[in-house]
PDB file of N, CA and C in Angstrom:
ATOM      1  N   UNK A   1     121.290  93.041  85.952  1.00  0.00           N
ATOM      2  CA  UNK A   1     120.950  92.583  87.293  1.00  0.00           C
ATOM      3  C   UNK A   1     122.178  92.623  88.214  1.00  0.00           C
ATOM      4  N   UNK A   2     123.531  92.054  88.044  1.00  0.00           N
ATOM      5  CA  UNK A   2     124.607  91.886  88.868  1.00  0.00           C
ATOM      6  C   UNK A   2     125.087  93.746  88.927  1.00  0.00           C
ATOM      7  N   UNK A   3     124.761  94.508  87.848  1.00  0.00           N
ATOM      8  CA  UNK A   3     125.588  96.179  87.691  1.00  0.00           C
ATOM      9  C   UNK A   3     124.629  96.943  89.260  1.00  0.00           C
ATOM     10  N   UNK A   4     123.000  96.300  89.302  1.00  0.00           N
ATOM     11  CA  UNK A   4     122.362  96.849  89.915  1.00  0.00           C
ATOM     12  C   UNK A   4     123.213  96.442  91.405  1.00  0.00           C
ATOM     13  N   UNK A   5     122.960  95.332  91.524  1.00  0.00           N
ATOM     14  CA  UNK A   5     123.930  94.645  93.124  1.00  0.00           C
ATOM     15  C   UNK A   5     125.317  95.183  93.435  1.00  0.00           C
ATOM     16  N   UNK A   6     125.641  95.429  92.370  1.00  0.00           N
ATOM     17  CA  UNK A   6     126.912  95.903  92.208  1.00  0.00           C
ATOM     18  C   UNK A   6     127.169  97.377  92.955  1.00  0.00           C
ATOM     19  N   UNK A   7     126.442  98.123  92.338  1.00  0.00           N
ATOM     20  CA  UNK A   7     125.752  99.130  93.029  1.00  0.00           C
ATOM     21  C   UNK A   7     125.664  99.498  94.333  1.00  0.00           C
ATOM     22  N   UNK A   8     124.836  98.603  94.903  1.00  0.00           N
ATOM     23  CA  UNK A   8     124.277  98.339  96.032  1.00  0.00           C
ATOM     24  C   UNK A   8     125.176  98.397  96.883  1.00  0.00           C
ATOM     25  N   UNK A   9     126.037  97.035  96.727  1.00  0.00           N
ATOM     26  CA  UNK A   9     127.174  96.464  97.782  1.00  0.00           C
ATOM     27  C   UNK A   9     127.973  97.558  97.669  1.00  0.00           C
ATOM     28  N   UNK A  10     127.945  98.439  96.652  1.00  0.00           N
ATOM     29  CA  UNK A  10     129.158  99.956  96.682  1.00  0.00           C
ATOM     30  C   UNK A  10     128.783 100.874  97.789  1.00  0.00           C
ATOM     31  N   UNK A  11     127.738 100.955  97.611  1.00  0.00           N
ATOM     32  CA  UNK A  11     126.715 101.725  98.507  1.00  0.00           C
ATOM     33  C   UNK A  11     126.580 101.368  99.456  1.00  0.00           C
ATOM     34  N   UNK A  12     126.193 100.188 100.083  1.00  0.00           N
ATOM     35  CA  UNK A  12     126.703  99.670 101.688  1.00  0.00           C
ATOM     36  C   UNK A  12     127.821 100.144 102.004  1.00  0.00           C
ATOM     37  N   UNK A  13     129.199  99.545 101.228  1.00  0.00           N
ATOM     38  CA  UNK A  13     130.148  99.550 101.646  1.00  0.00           C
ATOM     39  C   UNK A  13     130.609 100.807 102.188  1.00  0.00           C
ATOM     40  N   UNK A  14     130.460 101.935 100.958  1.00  0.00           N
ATOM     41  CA  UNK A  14     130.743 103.259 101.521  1.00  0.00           C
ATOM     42  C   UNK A  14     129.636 103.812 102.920  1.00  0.00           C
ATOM     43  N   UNK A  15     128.763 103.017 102.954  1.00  0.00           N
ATOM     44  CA  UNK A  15     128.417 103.730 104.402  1.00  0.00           C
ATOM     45  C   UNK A  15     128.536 103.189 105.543  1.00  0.00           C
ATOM     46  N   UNK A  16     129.206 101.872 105.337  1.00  0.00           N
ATOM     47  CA  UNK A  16     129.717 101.269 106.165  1.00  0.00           C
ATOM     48  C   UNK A  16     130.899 102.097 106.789  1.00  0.00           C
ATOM     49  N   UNK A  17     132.073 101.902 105.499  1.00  0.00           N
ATOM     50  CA  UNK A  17     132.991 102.787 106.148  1.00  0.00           C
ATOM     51  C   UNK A  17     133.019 104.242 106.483  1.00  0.00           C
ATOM     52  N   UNK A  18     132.178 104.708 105.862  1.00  0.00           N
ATOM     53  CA  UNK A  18     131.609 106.325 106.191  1.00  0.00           C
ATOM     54  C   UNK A  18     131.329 106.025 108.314  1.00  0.00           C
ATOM     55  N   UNK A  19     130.480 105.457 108.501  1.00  0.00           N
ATOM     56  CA  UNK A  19     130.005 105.258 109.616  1.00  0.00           C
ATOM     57  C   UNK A  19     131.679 104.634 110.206  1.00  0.00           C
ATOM     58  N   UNK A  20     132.495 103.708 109.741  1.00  0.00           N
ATOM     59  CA  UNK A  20     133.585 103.756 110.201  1.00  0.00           C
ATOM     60  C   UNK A  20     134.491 105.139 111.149  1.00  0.00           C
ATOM     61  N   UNK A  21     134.610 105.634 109.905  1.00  0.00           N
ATOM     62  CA  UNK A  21     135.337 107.051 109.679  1.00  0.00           C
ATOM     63  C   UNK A  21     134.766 108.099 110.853  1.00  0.00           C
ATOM     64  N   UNK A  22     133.332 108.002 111.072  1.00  0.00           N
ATOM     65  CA  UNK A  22     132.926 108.839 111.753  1.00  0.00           C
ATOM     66  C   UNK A  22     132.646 108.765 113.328  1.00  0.00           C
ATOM     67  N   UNK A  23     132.765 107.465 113.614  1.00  0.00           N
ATOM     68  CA  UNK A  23     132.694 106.450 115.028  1.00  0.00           C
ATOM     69  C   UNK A  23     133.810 105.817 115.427  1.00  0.00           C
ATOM     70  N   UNK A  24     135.360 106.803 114.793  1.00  0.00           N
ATOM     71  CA  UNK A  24     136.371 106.169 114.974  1.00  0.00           C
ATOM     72  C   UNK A  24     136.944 105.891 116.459  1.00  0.00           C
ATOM     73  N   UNK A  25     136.694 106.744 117.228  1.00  0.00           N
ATOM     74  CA  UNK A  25     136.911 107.045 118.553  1.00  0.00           C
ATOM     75  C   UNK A  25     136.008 106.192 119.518  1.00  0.00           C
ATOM     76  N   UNK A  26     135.155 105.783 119.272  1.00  0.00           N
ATOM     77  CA  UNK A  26     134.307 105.090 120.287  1.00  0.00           C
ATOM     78  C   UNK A  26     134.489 103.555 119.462  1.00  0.00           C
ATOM     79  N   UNK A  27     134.398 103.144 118.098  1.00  0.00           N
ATOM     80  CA  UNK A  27     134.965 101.951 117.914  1.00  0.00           C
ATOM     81  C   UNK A  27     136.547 101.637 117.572  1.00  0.00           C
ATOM     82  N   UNK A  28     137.229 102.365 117.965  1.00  0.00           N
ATOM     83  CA  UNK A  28     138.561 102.239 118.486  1.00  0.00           C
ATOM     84  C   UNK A  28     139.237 101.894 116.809  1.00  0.00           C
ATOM     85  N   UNK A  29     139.044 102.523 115.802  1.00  0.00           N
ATOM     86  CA  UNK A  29     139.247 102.487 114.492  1.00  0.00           C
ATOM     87  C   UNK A  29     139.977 103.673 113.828  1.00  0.00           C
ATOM     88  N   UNK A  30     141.219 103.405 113.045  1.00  0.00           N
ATOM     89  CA  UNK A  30     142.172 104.735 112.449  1.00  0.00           C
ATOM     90  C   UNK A  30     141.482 104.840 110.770  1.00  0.00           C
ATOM     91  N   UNK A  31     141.029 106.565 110.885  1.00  0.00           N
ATOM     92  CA  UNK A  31     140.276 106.822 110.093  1.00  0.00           C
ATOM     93  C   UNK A  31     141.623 106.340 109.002  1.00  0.00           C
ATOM     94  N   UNK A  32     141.978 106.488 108.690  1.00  0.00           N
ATOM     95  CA  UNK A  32     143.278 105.900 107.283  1.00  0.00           C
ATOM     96  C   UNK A  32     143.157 104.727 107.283  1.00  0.00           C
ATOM     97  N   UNK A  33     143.271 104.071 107.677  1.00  0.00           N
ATOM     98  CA  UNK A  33     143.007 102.214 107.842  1.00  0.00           C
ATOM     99  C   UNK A  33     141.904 102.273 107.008  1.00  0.00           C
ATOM    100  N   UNK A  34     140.889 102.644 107.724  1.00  0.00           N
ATOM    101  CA  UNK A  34     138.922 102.195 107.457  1.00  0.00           C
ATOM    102  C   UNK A  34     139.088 103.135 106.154  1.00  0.00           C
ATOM    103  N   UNK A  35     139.742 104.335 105.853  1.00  0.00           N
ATOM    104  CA  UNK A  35     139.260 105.373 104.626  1.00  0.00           C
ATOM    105  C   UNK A  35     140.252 103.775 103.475  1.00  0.00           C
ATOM    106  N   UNK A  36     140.969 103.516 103.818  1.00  0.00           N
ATOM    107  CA  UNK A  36     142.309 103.070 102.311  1.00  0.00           C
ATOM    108  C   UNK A  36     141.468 101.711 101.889  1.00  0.00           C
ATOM    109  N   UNK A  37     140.994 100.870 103.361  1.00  0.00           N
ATOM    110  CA  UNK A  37     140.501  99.602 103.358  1.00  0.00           C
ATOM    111  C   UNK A  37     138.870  99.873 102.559  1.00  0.00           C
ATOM    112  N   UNK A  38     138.664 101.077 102.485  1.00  0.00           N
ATOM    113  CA  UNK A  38     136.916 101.298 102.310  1.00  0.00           C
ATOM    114  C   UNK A  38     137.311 101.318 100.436  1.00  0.00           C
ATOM    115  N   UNK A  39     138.357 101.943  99.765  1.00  0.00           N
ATOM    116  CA  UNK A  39     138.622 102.133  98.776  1.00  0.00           C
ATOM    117  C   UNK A  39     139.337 101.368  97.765  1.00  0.00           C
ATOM    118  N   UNK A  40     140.119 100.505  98.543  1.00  0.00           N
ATOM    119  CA  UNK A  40     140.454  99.325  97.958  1.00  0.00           C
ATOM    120  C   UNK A  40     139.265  98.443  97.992  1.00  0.00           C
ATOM    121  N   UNK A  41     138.633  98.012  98.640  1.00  0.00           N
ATOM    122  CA  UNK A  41     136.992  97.124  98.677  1.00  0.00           C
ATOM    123  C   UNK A  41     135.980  97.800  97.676  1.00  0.00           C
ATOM    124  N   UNK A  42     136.036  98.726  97.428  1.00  0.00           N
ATOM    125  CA  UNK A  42     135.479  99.665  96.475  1.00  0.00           C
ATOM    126  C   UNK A  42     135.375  99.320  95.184  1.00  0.00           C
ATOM    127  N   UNK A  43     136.958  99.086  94.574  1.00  0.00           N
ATOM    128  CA  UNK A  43     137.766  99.159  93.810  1.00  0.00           C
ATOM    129  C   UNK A  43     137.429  97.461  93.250  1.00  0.00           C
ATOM    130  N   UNK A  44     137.870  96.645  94.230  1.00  0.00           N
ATOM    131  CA  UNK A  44     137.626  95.368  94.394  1.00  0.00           C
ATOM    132  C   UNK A  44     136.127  94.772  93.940  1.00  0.00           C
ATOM    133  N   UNK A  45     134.884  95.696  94.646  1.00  0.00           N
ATOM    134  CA  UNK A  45     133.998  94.916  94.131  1.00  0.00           C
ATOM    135  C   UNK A  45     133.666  95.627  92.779  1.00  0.00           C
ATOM    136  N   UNK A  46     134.256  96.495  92.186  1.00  0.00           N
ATOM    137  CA  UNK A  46     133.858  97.491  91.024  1.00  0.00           C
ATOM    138  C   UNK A  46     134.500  96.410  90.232  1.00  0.00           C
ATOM    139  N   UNK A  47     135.795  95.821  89.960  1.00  0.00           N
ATOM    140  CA  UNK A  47     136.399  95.222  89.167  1.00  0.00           C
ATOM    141  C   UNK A  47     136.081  93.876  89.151  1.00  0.00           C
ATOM    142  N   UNK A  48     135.841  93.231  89.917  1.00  0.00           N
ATOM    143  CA  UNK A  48     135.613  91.672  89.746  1.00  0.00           C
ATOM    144  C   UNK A  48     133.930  91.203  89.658  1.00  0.00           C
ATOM    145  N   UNK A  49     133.034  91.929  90.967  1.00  0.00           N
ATOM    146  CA  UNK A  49     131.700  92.055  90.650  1.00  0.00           C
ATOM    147  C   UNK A  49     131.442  91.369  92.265  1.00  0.00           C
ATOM    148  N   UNK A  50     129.722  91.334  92.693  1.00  0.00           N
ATOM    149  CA  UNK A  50     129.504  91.482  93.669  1.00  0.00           C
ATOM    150  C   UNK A  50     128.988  90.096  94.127  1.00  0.00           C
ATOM    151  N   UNK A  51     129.226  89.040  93.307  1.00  0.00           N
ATOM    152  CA  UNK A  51     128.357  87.767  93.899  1.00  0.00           C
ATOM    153  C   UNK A  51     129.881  87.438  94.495  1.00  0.00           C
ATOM    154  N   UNK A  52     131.027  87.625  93.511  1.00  0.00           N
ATOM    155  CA  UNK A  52     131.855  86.434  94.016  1.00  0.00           C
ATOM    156  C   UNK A  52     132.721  87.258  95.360  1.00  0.00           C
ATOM    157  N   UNK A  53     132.327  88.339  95.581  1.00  0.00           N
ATOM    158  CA  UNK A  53     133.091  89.056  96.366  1.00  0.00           C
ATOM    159  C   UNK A  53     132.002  89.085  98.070  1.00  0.00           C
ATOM    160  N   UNK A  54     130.698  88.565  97.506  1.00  0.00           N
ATOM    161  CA  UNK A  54     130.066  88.614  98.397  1.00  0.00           C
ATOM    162  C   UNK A  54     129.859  87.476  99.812  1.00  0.00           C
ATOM    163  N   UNK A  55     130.095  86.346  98.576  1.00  0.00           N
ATOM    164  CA  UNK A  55     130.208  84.930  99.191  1.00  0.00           C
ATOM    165  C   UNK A  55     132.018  84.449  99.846  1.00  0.00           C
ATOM    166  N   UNK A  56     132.613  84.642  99.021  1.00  0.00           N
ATOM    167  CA  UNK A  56     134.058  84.430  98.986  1.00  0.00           C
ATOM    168  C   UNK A  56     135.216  85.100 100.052  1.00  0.00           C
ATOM    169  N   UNK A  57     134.872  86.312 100.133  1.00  0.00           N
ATOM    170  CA  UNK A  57     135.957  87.209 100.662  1.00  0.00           C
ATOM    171  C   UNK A  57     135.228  88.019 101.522  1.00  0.00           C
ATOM    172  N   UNK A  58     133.584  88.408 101.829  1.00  0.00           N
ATOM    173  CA  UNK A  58     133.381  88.928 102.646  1.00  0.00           C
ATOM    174  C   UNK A  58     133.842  88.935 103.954  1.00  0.00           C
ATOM    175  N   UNK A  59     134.080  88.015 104.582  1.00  0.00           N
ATOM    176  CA  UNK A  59     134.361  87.779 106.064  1.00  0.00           C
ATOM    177  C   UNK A  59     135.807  88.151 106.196  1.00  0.00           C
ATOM    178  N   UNK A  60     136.351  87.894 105.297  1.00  0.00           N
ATOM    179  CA  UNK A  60     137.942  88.456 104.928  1.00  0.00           C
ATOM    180  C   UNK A  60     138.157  89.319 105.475  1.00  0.00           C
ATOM    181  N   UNK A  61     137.256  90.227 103.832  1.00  0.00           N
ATOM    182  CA  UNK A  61     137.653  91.749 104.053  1.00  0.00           C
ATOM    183  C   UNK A  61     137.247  92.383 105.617  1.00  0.00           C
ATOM    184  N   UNK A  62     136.337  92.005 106.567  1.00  0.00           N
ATOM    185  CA  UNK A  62     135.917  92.641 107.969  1.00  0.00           C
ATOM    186  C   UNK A  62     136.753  92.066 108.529  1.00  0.00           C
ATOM    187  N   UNK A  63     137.440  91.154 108.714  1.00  0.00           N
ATOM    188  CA  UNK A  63     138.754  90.801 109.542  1.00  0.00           C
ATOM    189  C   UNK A  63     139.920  91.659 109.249  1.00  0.00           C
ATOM    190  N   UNK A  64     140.009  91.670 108.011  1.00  0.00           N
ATOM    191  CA  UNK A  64     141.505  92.827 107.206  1.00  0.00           C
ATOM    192  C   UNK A  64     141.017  94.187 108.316  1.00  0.00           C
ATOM    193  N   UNK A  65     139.916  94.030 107.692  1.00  0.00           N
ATOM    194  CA  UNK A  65     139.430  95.639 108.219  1.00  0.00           C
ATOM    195  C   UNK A  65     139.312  95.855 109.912  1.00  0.00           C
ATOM    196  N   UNK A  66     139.313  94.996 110.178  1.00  0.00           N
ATOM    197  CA  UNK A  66     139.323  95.158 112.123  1.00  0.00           C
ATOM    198  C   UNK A  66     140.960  94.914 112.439  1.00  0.00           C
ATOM    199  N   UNK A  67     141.982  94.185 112.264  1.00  0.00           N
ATOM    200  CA  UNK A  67     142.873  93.883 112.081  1.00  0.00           C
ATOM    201  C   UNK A  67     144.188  95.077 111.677  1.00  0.00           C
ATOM    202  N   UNK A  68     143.658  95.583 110.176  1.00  0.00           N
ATOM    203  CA  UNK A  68     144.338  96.795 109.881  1.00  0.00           C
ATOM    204  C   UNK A  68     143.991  98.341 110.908  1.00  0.00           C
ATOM    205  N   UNK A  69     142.982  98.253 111.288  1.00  0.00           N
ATOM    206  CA  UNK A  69     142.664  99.345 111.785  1.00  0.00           C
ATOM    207  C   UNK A  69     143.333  99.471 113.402  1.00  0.00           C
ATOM    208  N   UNK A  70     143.399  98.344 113.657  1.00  0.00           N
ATOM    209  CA  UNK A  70     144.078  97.747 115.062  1.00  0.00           C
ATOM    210  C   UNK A  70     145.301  98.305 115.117  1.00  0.00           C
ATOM    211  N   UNK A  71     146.053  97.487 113.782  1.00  0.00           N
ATOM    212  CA  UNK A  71     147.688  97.468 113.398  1.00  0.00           C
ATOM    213  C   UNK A  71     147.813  99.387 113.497  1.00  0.00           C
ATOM    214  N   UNK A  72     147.042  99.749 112.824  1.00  0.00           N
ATOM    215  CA  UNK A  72     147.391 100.953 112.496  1.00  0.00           C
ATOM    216  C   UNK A  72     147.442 102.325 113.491  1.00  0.00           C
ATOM    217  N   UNK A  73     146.249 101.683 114.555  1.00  0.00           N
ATOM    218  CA  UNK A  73     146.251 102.626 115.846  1.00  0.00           C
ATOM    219  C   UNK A  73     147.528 102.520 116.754  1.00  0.00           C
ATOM    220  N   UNK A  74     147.942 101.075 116.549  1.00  0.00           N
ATOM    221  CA  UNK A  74     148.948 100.387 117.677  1.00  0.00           C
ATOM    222  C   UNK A  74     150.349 101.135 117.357  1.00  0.00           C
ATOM    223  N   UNK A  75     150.228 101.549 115.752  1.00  0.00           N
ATOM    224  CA  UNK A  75     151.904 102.365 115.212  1.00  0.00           C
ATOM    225  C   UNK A  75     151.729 103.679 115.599  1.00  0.00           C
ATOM    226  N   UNK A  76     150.671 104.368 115.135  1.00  0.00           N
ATOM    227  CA  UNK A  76     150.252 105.869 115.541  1.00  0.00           C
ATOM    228  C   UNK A  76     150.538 105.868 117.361  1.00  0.00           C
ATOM    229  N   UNK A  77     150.404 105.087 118.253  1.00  0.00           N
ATOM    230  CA  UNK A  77     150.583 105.139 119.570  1.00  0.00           C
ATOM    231  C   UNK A  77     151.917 105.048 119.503  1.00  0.00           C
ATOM    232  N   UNK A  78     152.662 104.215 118.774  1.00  0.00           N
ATOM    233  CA  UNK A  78     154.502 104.043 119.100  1.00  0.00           C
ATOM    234  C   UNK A  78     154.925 105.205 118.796  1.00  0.00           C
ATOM    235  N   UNK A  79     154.704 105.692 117.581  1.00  0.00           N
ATOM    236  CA  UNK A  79     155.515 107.177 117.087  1.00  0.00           C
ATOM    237  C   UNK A  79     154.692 108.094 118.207  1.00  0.00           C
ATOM    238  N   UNK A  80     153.512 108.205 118.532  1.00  0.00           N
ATOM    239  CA  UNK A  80     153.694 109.398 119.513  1.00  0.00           C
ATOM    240  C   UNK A  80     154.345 109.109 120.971  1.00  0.00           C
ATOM    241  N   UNK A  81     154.392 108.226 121.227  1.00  0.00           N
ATOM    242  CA  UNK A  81     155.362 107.405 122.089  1.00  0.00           C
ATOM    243  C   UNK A  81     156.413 107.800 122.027  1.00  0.00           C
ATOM    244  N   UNK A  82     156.899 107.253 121.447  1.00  0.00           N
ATOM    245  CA  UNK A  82     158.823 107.288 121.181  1.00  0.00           C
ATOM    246  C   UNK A  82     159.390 108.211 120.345  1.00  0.00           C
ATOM    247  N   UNK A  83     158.491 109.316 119.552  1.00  0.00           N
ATOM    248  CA  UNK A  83     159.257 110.048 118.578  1.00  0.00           C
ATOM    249  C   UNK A  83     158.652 111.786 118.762  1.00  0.00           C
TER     250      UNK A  83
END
């Protein structure tokens, strides 16, 4: 029962960030951020499992993930900026 959910939440996740990856430009998101953050969460709910990752750290991980993707556009603008 939890391998099936398990599953599942893999399967959201990747089309979550798939839809990330592909709407990067209009939701203002660096495909490397959303691709590394989509694979570590991946990784994350593959190894520990999907109840405690569901209740616990969900809201987390979409803050990391709006946050990193932020951080990451804001450096890509300095180096083409300044370098």
């Amino acid at each position: 029962m939890i391998l099936l959910r398990q599953d599942l939440a893999m399967a959201l996740l990747f089309g979550i960030g798939y839809a990330g990856i592909i709407f990067e430009e209009s939701l203002a998101f660096n495909k490397s951020g959303v691709g590394l953050l989509m694979a570590v969460s991946l990784w994350v709910i593959r190894s520990i499992g999907v109840r405690f990752i569901l209740f616990a750290y969900l809201p987390k991980l979409i803050l990391l993930l709006y946050l990193s993707s932020f951080f990451l556009s804001e450096m890509h603008a300095f180096f083409i900026k300044y370098l």
